[in-house]
N, C-alpha and C. Protein backbone atom coordinates (compact mmCIF):
# COMPACT_ATOMS: atom_id res chain seq x y z
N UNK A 1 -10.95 133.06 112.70
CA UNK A 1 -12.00 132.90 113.70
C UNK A 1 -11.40 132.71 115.08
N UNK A 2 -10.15 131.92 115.12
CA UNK A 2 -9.78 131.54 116.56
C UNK A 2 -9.07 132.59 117.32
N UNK A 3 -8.53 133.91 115.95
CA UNK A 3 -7.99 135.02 116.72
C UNK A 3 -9.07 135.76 116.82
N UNK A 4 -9.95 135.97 116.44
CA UNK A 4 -10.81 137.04 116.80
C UNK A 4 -12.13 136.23 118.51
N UNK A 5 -11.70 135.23 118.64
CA UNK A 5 -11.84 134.23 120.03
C UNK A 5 -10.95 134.72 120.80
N UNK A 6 -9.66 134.82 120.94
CA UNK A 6 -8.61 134.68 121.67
C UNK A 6 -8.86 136.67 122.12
N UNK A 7 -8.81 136.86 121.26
CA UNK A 7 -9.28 138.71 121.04
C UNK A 7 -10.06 139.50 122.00
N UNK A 8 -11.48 138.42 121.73
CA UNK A 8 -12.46 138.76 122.86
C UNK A 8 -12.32 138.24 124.03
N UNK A 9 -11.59 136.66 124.15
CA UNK A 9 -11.27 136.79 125.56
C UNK A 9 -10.14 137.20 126.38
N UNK A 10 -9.19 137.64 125.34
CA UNK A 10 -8.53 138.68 126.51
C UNK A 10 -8.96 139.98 126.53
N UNK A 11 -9.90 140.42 125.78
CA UNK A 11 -10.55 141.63 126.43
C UNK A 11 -11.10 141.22 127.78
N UNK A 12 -11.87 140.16 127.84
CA UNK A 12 -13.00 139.88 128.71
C UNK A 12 -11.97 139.66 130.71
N UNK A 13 -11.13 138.70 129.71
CA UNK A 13 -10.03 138.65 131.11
C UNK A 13 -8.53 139.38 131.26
N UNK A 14 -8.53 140.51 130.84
CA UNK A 14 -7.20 141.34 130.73
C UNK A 14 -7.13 141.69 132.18
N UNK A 15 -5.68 141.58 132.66
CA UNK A 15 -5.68 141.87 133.79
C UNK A 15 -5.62 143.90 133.74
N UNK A 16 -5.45 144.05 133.12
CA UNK A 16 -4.98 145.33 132.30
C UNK A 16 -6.16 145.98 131.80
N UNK A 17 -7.32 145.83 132.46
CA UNK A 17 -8.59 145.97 131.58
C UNK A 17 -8.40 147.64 131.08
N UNK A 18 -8.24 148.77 132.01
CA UNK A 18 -8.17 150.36 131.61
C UNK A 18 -7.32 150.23 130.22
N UNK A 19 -6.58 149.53 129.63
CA UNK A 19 -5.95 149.29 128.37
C UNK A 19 -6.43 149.47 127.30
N UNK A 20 -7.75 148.91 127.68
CA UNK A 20 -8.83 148.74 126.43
C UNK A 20 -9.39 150.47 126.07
N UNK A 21 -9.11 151.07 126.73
CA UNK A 21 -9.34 152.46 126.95
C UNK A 21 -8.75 152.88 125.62
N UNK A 22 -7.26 153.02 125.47
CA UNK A 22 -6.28 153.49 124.98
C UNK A 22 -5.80 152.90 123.75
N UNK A 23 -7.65 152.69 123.02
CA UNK A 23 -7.22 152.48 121.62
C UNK A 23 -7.47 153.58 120.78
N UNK A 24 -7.24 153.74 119.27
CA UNK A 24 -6.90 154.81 117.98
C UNK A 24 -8.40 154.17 117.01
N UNK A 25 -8.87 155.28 116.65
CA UNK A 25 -9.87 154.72 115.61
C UNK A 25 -8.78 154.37 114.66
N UNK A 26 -9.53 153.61 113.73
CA UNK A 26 -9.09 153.28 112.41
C UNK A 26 -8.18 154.22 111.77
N UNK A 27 -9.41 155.54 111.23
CA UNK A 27 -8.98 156.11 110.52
C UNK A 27 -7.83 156.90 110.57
N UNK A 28 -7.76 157.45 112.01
CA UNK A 28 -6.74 158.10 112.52
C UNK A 28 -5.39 157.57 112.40
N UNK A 29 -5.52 156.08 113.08
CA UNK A 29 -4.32 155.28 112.92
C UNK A 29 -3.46 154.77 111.66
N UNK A 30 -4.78 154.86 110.63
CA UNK A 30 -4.02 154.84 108.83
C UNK A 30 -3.27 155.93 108.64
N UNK A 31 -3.82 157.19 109.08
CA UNK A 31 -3.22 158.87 108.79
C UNK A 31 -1.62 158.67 109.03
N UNK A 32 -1.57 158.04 110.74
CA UNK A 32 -0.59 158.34 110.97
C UNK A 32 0.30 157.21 110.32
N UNK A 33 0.11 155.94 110.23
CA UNK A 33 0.68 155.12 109.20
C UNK A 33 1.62 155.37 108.29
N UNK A 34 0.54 156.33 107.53
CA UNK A 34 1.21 156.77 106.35
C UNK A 34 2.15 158.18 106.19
N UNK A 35 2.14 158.72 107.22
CA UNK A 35 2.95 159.60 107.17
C UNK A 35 4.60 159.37 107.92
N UNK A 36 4.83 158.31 108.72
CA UNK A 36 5.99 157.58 109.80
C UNK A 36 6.38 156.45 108.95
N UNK A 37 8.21 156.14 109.49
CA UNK A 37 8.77 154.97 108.87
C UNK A 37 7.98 153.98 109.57
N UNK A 38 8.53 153.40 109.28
CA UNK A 38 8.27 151.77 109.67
C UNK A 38 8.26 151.58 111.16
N UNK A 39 9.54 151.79 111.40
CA UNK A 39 10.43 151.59 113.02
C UNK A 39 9.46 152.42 114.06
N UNK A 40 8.86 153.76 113.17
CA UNK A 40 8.27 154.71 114.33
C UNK A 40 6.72 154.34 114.38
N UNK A 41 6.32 153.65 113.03
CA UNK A 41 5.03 153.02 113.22
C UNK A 41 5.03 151.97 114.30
N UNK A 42 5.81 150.74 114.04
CA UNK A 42 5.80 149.77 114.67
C UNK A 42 6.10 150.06 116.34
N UNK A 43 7.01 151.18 116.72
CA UNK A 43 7.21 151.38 118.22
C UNK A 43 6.01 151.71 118.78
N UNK A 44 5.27 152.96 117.88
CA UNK A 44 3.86 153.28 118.74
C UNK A 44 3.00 152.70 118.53
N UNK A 45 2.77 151.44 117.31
CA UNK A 45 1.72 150.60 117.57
C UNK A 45 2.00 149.71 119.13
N UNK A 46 3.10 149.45 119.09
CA UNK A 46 3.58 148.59 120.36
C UNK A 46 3.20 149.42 121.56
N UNK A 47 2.90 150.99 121.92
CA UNK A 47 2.36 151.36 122.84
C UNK A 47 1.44 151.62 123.04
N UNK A 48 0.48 151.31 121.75
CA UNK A 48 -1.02 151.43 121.94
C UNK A 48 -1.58 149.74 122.00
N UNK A 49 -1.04 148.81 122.32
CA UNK A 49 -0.98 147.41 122.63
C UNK A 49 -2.37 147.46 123.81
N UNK A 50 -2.96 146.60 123.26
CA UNK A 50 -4.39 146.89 123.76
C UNK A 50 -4.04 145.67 125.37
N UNK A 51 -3.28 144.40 124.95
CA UNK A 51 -3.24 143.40 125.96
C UNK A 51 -1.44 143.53 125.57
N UNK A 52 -0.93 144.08 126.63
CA UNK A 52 1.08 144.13 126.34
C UNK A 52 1.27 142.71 126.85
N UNK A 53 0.40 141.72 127.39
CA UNK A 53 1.17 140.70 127.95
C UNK A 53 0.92 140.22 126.63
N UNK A 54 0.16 140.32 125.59
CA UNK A 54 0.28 139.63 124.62
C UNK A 54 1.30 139.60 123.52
N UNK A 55 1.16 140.90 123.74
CA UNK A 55 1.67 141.39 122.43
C UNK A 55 3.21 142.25 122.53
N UNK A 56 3.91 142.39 123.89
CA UNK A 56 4.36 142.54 124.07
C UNK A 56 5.90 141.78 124.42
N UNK A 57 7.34 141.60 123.82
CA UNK A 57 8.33 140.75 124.36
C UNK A 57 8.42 140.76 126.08
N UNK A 58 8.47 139.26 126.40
CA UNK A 58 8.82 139.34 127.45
C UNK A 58 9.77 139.08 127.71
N UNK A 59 10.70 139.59 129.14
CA UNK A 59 11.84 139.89 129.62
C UNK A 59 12.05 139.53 131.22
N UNK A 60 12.41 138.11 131.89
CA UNK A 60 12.59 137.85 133.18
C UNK A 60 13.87 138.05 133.32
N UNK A 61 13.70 138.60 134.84
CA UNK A 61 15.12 138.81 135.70
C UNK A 61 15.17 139.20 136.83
N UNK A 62 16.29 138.68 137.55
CA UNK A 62 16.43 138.48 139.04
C UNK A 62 17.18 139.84 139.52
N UNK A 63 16.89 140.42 140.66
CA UNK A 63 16.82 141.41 141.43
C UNK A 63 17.14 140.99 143.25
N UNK A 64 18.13 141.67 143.36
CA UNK A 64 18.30 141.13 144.72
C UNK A 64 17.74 142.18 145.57
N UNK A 65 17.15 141.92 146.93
CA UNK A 65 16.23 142.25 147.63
C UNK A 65 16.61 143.74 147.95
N UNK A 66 17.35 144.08 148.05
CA UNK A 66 17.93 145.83 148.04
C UNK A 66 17.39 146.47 146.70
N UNK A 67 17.89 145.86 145.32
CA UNK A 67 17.38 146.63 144.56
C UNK A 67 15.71 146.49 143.88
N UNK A 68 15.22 145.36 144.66
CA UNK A 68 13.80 145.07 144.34
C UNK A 68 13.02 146.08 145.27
N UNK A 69 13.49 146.50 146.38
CA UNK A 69 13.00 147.25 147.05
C UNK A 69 13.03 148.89 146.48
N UNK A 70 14.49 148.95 146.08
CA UNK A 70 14.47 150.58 145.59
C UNK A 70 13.45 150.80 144.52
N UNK A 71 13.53 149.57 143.81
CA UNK A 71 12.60 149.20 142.76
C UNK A 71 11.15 150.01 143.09
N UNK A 72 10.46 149.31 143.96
CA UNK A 72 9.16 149.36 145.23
C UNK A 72 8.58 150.48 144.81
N UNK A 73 9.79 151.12 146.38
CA UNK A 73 9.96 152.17 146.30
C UNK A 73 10.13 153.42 145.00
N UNK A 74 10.52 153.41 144.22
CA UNK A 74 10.42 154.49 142.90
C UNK A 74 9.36 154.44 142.51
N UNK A 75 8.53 153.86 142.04
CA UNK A 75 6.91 153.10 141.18
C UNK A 75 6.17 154.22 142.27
N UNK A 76 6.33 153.59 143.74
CA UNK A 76 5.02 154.34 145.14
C UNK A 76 5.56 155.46 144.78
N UNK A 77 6.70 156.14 144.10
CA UNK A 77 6.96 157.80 144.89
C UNK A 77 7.01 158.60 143.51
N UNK A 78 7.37 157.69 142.92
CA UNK A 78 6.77 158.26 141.27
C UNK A 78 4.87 158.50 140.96
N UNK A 79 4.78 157.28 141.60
CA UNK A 79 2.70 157.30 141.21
C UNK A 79 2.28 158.41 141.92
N UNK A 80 2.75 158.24 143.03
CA UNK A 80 1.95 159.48 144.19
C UNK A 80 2.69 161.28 143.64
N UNK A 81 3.89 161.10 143.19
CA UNK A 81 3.93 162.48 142.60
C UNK A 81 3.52 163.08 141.38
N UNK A 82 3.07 162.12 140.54
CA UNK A 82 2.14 161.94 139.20
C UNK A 82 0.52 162.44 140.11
N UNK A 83 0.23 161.65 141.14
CA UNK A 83 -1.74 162.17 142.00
C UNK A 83 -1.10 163.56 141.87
N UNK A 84 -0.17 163.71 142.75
CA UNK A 84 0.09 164.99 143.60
C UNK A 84 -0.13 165.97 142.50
N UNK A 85 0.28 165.85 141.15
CA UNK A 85 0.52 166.76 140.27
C UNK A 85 -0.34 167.04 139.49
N UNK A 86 -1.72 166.05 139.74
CA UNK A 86 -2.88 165.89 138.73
C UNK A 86 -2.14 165.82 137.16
N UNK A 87 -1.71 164.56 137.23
CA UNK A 87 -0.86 164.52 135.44
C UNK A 87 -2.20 163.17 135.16
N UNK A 88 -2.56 163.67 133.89
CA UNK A 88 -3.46 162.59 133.28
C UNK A 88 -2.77 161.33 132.79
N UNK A 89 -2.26 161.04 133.54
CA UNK A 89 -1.71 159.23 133.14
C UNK A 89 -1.63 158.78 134.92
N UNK A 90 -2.53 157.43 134.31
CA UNK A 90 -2.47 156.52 135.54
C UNK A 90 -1.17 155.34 135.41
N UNK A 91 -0.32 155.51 135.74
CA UNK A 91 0.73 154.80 135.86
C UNK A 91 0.54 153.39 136.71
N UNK A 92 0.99 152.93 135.17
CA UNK A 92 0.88 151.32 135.63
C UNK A 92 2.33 150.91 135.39
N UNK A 93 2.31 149.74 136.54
CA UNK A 93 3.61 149.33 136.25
C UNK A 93 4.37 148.47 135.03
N UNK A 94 3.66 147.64 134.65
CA UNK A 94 4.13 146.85 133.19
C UNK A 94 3.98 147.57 131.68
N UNK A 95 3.13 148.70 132.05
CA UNK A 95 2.82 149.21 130.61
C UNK A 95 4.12 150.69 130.92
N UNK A 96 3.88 151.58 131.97
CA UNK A 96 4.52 152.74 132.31
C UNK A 96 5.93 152.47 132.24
N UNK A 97 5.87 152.08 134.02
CA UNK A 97 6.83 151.91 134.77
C UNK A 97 8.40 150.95 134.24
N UNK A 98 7.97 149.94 134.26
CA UNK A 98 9.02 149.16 133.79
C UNK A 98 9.77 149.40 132.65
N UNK A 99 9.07 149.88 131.44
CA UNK A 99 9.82 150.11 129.90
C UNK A 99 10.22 151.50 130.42
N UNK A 100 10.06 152.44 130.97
CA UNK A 100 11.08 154.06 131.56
C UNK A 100 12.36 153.65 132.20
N UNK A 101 12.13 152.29 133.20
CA UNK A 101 13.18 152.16 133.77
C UNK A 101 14.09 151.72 133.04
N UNK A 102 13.44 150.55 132.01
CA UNK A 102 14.47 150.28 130.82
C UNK A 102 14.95 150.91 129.90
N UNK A 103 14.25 151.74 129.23
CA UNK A 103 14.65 153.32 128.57
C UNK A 103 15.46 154.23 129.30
N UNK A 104 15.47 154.59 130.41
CA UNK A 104 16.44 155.51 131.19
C UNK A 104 17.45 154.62 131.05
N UNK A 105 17.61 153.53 131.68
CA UNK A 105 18.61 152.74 132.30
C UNK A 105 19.88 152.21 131.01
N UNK A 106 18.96 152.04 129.27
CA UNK A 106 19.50 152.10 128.17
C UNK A 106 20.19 153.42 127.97
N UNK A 107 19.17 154.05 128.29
CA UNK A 107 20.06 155.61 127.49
C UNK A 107 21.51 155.74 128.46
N UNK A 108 21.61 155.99 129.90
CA UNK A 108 22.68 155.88 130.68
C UNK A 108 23.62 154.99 129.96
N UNK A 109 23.47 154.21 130.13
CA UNK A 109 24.31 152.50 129.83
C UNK A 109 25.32 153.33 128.27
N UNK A 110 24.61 153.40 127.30
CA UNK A 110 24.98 154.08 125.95
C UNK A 110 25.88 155.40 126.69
N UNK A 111 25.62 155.71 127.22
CA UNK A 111 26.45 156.91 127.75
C UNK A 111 27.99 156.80 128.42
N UNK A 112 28.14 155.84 128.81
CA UNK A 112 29.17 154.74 129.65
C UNK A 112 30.16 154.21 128.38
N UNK A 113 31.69 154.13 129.05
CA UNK A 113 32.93 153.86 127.98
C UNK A 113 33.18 152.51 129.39
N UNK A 114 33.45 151.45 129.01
CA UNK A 114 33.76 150.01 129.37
C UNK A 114 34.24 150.27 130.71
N UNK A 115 35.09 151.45 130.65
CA UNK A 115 35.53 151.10 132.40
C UNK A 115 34.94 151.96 132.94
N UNK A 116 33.92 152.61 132.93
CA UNK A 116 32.68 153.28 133.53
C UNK A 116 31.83 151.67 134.27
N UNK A 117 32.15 150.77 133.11
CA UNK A 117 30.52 150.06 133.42
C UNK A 117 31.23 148.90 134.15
N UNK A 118 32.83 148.24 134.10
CA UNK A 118 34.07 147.84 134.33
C UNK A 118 33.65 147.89 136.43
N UNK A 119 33.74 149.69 136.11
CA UNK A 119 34.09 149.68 137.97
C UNK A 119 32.59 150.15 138.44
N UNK A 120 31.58 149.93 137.58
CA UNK A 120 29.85 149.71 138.20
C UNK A 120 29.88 148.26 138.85
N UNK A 121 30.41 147.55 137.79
CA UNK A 121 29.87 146.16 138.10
C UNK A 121 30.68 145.64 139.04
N UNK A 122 31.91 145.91 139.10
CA UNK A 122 32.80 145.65 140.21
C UNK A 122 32.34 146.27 141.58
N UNK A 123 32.06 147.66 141.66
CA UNK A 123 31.49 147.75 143.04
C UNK A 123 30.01 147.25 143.19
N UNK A 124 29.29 146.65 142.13
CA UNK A 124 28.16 145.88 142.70
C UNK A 124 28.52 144.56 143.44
N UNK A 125 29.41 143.96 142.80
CA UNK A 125 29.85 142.63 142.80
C UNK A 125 30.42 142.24 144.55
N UNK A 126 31.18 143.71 144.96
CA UNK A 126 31.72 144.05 146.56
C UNK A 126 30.73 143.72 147.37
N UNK A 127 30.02 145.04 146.90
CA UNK A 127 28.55 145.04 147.78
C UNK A 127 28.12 143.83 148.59
């Protein structure tokens, strides 16, 4: 009873309300269930996350004012070339934005041998 409370009121106060949009009927969502492992179920249930602040891990971290800005900046010039292009996704930043940057920024990183990442962090550290 107290989750199906908690349920309706973060529908009611989601800051994220267009979220509620971007749910799967039932039936559909069993189909695909049963045909995906585990790992690939559980990732795209995690992107059809109706409230991500809920249900989603959270992750704080500090950004110094140069790269909070480039930050800014990518989100405004990414969204506006997403209008420009008429692409059907409204890009939001906590659901979109942020997990791409962490997905790009993983896949790179994996790509990197120690003194790749050795003389990154060293010329950040100059800076």
């Amino acid at each position: 009873m107290s989750d199906e409370i908690d349920e309706r009121l973060s529908r009611r106060f989601d800051d994220d309300q267009d979220d509620e949009n971007e749910t799967i009927s039932e039936k559909s969502q069993n189909d695909m269930n049963s045909s995906q492992s585990g790992a690939e179920r559980k990732s795209q249930a995690s992107q059809r996350a109706q409230n991500i602040k809920k249900e989603w891990n959270v992750r704080s971290f500090y950004l110094d004012d140069g790269l909070d800005s480039n930050l800014t900046t990518a989100f405004k010039r990414l969204d506006l070339s997403l209008s420009e292009a008429d692409a059907e996704v409204n890009l939001k930043k906590t659901r979109h934005f942020y997990p791409l940057i962490v997905e790009l920024g993983l896949e790179r990183l994996a790509e990197m041998d120690v003194t790749e990442v050795t003389e990154r962090l060293d010329d950040e550290d100059s800076a």
